[in-house]
N, C-alpha and C. Protein backbone atom coordinates (compact mmCIF):
# COMPACT_ATOMS: atom_id res chain seq x y z
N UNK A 1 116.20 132.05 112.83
CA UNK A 1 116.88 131.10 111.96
C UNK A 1 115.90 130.01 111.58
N UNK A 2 115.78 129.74 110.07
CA UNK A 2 114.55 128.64 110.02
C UNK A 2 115.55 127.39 109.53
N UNK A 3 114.93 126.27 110.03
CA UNK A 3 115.45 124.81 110.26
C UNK A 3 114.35 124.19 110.17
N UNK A 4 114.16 123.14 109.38
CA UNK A 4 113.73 122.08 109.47
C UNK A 4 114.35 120.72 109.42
N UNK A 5 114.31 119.88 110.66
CA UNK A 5 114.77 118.68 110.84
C UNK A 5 113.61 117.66 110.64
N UNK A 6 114.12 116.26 109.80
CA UNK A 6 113.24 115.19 109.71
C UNK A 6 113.68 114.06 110.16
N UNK A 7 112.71 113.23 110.70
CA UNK A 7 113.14 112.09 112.08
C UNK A 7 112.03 110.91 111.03
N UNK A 8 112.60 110.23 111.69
CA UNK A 8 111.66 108.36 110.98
C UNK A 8 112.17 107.68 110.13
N UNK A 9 113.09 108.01 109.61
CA UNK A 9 113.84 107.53 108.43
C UNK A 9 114.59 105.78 108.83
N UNK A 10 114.49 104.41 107.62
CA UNK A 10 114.88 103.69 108.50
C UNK A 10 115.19 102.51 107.27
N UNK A 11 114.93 101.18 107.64
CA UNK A 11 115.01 100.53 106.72
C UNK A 11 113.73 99.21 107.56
N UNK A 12 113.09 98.75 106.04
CA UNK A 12 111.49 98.35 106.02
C UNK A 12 111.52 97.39 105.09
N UNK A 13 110.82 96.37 105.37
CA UNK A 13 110.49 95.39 104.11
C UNK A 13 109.17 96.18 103.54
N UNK A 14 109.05 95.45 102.26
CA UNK A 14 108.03 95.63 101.39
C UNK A 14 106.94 95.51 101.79
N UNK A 15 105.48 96.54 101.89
CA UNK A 15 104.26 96.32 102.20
C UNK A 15 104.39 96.67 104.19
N UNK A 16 105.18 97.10 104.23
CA UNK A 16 105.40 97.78 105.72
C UNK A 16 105.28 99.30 105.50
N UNK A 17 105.53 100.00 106.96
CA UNK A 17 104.45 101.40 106.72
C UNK A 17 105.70 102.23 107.55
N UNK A 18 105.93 103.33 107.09
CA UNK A 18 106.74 104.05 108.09
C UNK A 18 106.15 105.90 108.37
N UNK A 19 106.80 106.21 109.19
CA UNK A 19 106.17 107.83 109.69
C UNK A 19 107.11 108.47 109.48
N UNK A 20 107.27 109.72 108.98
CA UNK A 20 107.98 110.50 108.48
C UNK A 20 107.77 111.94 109.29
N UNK A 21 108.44 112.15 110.17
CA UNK A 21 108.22 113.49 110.80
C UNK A 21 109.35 114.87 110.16
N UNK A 22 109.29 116.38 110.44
CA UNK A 22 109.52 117.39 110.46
C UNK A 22 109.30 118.83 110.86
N UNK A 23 109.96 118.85 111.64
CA UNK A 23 109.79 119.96 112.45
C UNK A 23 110.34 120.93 112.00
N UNK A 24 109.76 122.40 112.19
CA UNK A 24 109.84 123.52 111.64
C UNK A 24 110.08 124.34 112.70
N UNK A 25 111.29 125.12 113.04
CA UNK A 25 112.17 126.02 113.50
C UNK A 25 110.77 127.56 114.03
N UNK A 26 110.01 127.78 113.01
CA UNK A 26 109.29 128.85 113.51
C UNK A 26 108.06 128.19 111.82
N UNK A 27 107.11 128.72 112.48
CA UNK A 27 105.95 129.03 111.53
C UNK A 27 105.71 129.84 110.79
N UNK A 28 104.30 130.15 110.11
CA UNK A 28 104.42 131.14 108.87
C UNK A 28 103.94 130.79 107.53
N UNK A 29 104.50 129.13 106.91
CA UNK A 29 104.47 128.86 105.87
C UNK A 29 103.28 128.73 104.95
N UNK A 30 103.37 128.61 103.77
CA UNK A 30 101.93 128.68 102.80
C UNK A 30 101.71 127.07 102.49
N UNK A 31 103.15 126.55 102.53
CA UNK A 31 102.90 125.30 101.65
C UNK A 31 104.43 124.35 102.71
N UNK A 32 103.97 123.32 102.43
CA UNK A 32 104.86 122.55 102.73
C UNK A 32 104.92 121.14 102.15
N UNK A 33 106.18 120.33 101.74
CA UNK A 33 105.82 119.07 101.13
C UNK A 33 107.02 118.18 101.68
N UNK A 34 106.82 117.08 100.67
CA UNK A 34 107.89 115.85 100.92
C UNK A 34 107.77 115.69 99.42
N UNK A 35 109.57 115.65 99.10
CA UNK A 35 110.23 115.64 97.84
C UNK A 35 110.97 114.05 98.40
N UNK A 36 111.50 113.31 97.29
CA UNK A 36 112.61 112.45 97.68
C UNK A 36 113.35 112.17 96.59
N UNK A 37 114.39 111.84 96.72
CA UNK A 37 115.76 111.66 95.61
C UNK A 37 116.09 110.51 95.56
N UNK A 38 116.99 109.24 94.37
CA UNK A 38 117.94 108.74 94.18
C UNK A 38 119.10 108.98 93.52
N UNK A 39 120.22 108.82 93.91
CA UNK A 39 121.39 108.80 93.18
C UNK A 39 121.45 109.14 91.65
N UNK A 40 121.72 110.29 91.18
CA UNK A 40 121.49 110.43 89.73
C UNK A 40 120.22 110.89 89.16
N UNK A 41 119.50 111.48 90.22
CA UNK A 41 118.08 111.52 89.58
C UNK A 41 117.44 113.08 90.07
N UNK A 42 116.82 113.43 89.78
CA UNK A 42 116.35 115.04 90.01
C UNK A 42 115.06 114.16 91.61
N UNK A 43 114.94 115.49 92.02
CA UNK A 43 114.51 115.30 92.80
C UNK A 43 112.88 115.37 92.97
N UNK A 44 112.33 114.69 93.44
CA UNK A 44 110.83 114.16 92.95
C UNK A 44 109.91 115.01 94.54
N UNK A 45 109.04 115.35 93.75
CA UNK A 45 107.93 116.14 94.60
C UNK A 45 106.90 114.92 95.05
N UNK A 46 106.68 114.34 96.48
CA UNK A 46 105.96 113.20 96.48
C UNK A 46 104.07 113.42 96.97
N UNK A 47 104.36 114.58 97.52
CA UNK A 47 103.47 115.33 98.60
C UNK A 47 103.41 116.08 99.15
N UNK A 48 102.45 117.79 99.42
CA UNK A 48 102.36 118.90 99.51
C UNK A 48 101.21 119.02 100.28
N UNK A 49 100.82 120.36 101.10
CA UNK A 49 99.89 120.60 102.14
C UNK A 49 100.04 121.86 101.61
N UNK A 50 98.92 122.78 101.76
CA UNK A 50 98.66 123.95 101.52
C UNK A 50 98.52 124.28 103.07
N UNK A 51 99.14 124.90 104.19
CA UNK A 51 98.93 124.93 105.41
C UNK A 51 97.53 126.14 105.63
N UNK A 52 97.10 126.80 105.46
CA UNK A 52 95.97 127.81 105.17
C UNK A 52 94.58 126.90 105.23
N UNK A 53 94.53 125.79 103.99
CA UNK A 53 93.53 125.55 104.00
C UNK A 53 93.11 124.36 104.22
N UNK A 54 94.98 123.55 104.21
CA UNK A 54 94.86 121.91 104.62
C UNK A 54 95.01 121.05 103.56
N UNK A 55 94.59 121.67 102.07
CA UNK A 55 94.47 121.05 100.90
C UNK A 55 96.09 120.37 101.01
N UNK A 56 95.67 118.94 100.39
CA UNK A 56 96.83 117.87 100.30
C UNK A 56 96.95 117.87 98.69
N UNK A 57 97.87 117.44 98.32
CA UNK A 57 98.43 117.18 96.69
C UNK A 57 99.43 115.76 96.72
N UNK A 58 99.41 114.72 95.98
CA UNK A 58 100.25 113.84 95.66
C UNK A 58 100.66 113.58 94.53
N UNK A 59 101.60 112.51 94.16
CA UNK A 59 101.97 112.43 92.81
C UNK A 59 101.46 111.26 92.92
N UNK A 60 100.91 110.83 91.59
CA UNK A 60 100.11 109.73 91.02
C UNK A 60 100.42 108.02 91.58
N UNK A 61 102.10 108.21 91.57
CA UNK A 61 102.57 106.91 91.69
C UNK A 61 102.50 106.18 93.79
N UNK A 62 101.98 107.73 94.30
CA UNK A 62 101.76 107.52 95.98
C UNK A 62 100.80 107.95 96.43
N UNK A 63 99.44 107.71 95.33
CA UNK A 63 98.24 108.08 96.10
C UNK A 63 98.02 106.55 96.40
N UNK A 64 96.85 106.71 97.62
CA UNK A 64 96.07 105.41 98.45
C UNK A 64 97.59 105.29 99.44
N UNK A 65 98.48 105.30 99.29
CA UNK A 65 99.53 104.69 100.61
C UNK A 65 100.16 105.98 100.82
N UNK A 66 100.48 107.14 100.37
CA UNK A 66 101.17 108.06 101.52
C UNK A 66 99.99 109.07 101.81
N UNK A 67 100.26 109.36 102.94
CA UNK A 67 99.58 110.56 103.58
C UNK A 67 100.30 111.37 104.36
N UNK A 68 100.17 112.74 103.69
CA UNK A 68 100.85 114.31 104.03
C UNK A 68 99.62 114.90 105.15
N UNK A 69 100.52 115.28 106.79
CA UNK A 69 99.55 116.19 107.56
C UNK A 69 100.24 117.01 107.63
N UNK A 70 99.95 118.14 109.17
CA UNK A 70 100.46 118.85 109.41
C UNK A 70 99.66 119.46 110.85
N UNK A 71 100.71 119.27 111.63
CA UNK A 71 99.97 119.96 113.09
C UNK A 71 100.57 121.42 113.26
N UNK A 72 99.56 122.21 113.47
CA UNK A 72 99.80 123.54 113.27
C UNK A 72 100.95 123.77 115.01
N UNK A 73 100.14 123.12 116.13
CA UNK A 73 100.33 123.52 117.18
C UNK A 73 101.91 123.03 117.73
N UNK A 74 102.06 122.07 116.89
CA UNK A 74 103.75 121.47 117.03
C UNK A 74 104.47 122.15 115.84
N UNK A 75 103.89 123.11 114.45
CA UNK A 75 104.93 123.51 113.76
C UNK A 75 105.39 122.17 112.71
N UNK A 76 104.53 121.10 113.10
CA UNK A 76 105.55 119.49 112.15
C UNK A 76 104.25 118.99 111.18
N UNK A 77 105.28 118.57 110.16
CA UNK A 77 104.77 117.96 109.27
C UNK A 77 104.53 116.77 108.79
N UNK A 78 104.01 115.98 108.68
CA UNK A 78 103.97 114.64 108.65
C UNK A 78 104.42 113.40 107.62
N UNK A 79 104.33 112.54 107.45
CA UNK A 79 104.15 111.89 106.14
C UNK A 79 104.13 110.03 106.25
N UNK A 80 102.70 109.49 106.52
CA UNK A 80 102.91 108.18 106.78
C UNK A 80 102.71 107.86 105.24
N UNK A 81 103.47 106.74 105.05
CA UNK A 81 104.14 105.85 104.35
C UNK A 81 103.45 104.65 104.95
N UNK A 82 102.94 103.82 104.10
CA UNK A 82 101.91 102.32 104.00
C UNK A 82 102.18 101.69 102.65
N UNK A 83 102.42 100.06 102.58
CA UNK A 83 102.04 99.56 102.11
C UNK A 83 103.36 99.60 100.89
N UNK A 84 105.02 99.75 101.26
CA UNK A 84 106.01 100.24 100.94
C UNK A 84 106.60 99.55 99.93
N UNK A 85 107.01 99.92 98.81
CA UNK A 85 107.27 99.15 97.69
C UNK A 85 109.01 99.49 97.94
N UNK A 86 109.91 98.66 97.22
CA UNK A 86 111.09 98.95 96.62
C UNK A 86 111.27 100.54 96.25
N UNK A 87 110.81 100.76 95.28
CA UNK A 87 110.64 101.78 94.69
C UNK A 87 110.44 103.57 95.45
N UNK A 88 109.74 103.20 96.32
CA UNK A 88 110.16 103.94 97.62
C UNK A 88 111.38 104.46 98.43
N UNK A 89 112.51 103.54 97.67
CA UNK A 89 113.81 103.78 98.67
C UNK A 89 114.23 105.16 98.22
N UNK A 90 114.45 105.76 99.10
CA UNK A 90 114.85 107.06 98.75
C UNK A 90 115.53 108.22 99.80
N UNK A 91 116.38 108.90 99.62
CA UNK A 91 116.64 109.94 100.79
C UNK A 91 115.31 110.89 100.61
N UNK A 92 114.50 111.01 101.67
CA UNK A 92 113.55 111.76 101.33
C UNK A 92 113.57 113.63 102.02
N UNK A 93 113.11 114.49 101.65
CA UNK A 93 113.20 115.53 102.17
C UNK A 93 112.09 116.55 102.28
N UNK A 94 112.00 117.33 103.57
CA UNK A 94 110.82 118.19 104.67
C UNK A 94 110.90 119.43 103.36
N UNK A 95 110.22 120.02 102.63
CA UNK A 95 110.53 121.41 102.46
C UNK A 95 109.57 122.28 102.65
N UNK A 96 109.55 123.70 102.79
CA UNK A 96 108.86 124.78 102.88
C UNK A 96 108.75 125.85 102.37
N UNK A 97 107.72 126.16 101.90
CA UNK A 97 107.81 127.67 101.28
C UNK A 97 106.86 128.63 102.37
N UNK A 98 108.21 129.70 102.89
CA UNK A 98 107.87 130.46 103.99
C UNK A 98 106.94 131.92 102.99
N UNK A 99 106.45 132.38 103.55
CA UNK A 99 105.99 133.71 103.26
C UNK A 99 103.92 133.64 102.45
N UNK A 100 103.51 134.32 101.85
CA UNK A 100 102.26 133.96 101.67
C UNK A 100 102.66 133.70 100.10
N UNK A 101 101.32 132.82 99.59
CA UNK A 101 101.26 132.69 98.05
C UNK A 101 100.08 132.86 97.36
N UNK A 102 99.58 133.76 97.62
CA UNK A 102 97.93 133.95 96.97
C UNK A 102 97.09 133.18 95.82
N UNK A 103 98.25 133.06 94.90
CA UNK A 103 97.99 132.71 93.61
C UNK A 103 98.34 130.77 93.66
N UNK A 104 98.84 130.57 95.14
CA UNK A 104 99.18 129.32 95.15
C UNK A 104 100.69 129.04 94.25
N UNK A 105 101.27 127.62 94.49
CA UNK A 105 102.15 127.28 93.97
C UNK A 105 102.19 126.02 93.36
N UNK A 106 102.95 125.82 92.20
CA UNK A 106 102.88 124.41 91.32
C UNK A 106 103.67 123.60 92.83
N UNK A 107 103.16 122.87 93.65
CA UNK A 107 104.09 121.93 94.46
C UNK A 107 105.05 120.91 94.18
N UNK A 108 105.12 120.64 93.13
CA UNK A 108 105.74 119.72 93.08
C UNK A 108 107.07 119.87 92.36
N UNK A 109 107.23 121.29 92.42
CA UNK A 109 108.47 121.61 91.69
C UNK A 109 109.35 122.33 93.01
N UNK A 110 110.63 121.76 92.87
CA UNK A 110 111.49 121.82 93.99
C UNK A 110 111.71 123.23 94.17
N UNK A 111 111.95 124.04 93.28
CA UNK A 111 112.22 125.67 92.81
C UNK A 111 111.05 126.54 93.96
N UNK A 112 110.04 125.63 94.06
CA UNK A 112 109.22 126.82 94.63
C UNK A 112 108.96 126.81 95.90
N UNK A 113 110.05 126.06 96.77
CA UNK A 113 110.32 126.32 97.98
C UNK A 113 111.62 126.74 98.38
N UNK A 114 111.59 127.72 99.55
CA UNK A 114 112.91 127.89 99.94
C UNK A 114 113.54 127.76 100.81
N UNK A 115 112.84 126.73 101.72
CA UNK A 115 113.38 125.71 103.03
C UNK A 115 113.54 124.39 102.77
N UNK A 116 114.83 123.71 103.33
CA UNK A 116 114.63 122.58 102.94
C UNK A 116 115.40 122.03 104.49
N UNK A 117 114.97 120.56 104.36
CA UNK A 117 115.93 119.45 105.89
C UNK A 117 116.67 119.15 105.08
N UNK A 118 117.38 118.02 105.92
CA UNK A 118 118.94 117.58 106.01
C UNK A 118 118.59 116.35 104.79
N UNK A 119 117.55 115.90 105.03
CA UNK A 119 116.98 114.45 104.55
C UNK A 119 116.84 113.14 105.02
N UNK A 120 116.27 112.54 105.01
CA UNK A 120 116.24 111.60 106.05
C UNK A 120 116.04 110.12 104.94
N UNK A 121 116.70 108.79 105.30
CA UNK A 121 117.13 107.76 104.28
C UNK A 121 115.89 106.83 104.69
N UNK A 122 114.94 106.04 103.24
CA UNK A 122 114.03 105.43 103.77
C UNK A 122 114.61 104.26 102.62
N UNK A 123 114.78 103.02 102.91
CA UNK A 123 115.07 102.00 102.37
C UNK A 123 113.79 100.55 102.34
N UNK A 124 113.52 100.22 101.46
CA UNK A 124 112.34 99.18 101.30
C UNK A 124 113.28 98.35 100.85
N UNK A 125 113.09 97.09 101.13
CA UNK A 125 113.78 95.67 100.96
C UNK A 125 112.59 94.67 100.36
């Protein structure tokens, strides 16, 4: 059964830093990221790991303050958060695309994973 649960979720003033954990039920995956949502809004691809080769991917508006890891030997994925704007508030979410991808995958499109967590609520004040 694959599960991924995400832990760290909280509420932060502005220019504060938070950790974003997720754990993965069993291993395997090609890719893994952190998407996050607001109310009314499609859901935003923030940060991706190619687990194979380590390669990281971000979206423009969270490079220099987030950083995507991934420890192979715990199965979890990471995601510190620095330097936290408003704009940040968001239910954020673990996802995975299990199986291999040779040709690689566009990450940042929600479609091309097919694991997802519960979500976990990050609020900037």
């Amino acid at each position: 059964h694959v599960q991924l649960v995400e832990s760290g979720g909280g509420s932060v003033q502005a220019g504060g830093s938070l950790s974003l954990s997720c754990i993965a039920s069993v291993s395997g995956y090609s890719y893994m990221g952190w998407f996050r949502q607001t109310p009314g809004k499609a859901r935003e691809g923030v940060a991706a790991i190619c687990i194979g080769t380590g390669s990281t991917y971000y979206v423009d508006s969270v490079k220099g303050r987030f950083t995507i890891s991934h420890d192979n030997t715990k199965n979890t994925l990471y995601l510190l958060i620095n330097n936290q704007k408003p704009k940040d508030t968001a239910m954020y979410y673990c996802a995975a695309r299990l199986g291999r991808t040779p040709y690689g995958i566009d990450w940042q499109y929600a479609v091309n994973y097919n694991y997802w967590g519960q979500g976990t609520q990050v609020t900037v004040s």
